[in-house]
Protein backbone atom coordinates (compact mmCIF):
# COMPACT_ATOMS: atom_id res chain seq x y z
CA UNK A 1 0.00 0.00 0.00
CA UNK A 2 1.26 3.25 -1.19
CA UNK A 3 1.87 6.07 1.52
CA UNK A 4 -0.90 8.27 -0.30
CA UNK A 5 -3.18 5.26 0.16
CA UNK A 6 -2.55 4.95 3.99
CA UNK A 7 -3.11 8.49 4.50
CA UNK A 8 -6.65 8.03 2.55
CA UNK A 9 -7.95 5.34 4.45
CA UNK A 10 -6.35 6.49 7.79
CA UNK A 11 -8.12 9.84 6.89
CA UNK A 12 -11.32 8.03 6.39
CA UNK A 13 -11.43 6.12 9.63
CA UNK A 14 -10.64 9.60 12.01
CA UNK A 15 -13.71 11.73 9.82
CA UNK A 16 -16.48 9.71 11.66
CA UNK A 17 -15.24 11.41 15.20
CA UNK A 18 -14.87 14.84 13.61
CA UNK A 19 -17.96 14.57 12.32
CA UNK A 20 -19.66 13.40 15.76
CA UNK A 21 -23.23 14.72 16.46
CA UNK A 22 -23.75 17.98 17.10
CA UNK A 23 -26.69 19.92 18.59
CA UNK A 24 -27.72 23.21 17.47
CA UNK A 25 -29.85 26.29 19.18
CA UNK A 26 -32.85 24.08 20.02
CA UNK A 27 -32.20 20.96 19.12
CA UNK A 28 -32.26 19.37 22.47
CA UNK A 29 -34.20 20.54 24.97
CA UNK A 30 -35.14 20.46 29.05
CA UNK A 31 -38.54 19.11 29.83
CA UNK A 32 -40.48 19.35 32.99
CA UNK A 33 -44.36 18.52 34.18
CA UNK A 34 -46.06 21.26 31.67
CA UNK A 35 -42.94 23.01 30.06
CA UNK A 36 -39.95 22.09 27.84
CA UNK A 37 -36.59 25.26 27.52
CA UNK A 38 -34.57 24.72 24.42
CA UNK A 39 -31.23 24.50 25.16
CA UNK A 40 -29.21 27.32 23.22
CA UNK A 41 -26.52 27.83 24.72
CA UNK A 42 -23.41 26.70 22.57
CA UNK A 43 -20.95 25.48 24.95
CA UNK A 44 -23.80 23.53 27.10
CA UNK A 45 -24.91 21.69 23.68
CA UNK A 46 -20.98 20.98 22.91
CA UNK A 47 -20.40 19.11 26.31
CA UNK A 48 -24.22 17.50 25.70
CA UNK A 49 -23.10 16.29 22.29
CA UNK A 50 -19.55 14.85 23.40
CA UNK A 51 -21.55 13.75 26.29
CA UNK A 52 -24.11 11.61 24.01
CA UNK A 53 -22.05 10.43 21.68
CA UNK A 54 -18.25 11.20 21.92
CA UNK A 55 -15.02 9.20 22.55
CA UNK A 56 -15.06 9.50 26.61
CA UNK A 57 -16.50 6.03 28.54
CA UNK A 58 -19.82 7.48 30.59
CA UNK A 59 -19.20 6.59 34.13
CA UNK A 60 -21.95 5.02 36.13
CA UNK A 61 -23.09 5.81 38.98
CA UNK A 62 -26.12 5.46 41.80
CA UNK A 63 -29.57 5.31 40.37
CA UNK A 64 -32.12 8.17 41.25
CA UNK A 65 -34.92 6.07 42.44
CA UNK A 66 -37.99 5.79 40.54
CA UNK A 67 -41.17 8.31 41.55
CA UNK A 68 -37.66 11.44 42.20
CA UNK A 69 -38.02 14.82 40.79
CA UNK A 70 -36.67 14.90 37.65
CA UNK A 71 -36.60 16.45 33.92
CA UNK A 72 -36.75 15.09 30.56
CA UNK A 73 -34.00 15.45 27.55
CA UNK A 74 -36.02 16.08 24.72
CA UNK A 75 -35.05 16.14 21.34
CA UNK A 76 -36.48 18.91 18.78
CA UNK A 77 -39.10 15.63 17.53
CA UNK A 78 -40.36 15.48 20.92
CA UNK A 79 -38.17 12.08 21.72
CA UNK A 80 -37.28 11.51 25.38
CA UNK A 81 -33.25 11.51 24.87
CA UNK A 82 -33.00 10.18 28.51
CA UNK A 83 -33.66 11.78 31.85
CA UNK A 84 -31.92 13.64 34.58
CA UNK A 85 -32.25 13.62 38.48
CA UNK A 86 -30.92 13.72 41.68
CA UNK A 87 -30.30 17.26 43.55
CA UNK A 88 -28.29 18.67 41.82
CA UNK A 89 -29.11 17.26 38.02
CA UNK A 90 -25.88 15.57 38.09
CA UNK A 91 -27.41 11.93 36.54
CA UNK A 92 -28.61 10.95 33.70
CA UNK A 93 -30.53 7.90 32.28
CA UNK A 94 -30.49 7.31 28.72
CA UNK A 95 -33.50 6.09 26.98
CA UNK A 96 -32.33 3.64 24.11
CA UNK A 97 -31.12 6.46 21.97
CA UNK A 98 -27.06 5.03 21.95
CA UNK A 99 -27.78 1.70 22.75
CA UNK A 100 -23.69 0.34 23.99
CA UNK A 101 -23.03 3.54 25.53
CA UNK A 102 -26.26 3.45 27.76
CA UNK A 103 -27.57 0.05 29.32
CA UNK A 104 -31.15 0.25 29.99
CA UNK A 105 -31.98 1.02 33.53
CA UNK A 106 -28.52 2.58 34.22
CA UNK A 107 -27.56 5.93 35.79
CA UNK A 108 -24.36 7.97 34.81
CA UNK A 109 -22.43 10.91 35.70
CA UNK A 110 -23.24 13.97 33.77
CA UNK A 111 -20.13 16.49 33.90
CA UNK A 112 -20.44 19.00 36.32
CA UNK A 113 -20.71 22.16 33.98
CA UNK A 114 -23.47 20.38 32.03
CA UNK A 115 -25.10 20.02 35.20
CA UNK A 116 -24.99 23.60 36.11
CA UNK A 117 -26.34 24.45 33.06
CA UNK A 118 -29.15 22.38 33.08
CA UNK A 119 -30.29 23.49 36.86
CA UNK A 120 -30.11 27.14 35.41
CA UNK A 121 -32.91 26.00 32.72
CA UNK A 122 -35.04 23.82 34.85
CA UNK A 123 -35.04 26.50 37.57
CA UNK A 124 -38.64 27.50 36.81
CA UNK A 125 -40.27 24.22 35.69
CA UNK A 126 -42.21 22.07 37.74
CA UNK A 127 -40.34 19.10 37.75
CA UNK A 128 -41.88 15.11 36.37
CA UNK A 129 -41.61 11.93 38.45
CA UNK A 130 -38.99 9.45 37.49
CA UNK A 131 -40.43 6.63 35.39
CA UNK A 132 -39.28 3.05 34.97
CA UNK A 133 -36.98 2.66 31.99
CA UNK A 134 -38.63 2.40 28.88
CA UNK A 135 -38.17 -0.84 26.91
CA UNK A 136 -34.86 0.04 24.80
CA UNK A 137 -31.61 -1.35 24.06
């Protein structure tokens, strides 16, 4: 194989990552009992989107027990992304959307700036009730 060659196919293998997911103004958004807030701020959607579906392992941690306060990820289609509880926002359950990086049923560790961000939106919604995972992946 010719060095041009290697540098094709090696090219071709690193554009997936580059090209990961990314959310715009809006396209994810923060759902409570009555109310959803689009998410528009860039640098909360940048850590959402590496957080969904980039390179870094999730890291599990303890559940947020069924019937908690708690607040929907929404996408712009109205899909339930996953949710997020405990006091301070800082887990989230996925909800067969990236089925490998979330197991069904399990809590992880949301980073602690997307956390922040995501109290400061939920602030003024009344919050849902923790379901039992959905079917999924």
């Amino acid at each position: 194989m010719t060095a041009a060659a290697v540098l094709v196919a090696s090219g071709l293998l690193v554009i997936p990552a580059a090209v990961a997911k990314d959310f715009g103004p809006g396209d994810l958004r923060v759902c409570g009992r009555a109310h959803c807030v689009s998410i528009t701020s860039k640098r909360l959607l940048r850590i959402l989107s590496a957080y969904y579906w980039g390179p870094r392992q999730v890291v599990r941690t303890v559940p947020v027990h069924r019937g908690a306060p708690g607040f929907a990820l929404r996408f712009r289609d109205g899909y339930a992304s996953g949710f997020v509880g405990g006091a301070n926002l800082d887990r989230f359950r996925g909800q067969g959307f990236s089925c490998g990086r979330f197991v069904r049923g399990r809590w992880y560790r949301l980073p602690a700036e997307a956390a922040a961000g995501l109290r400061k939106l939920a602030a003024g919604l009344r919050p849902l009730r923790v379901p039992a995972p959905p079917r999924s992946c």
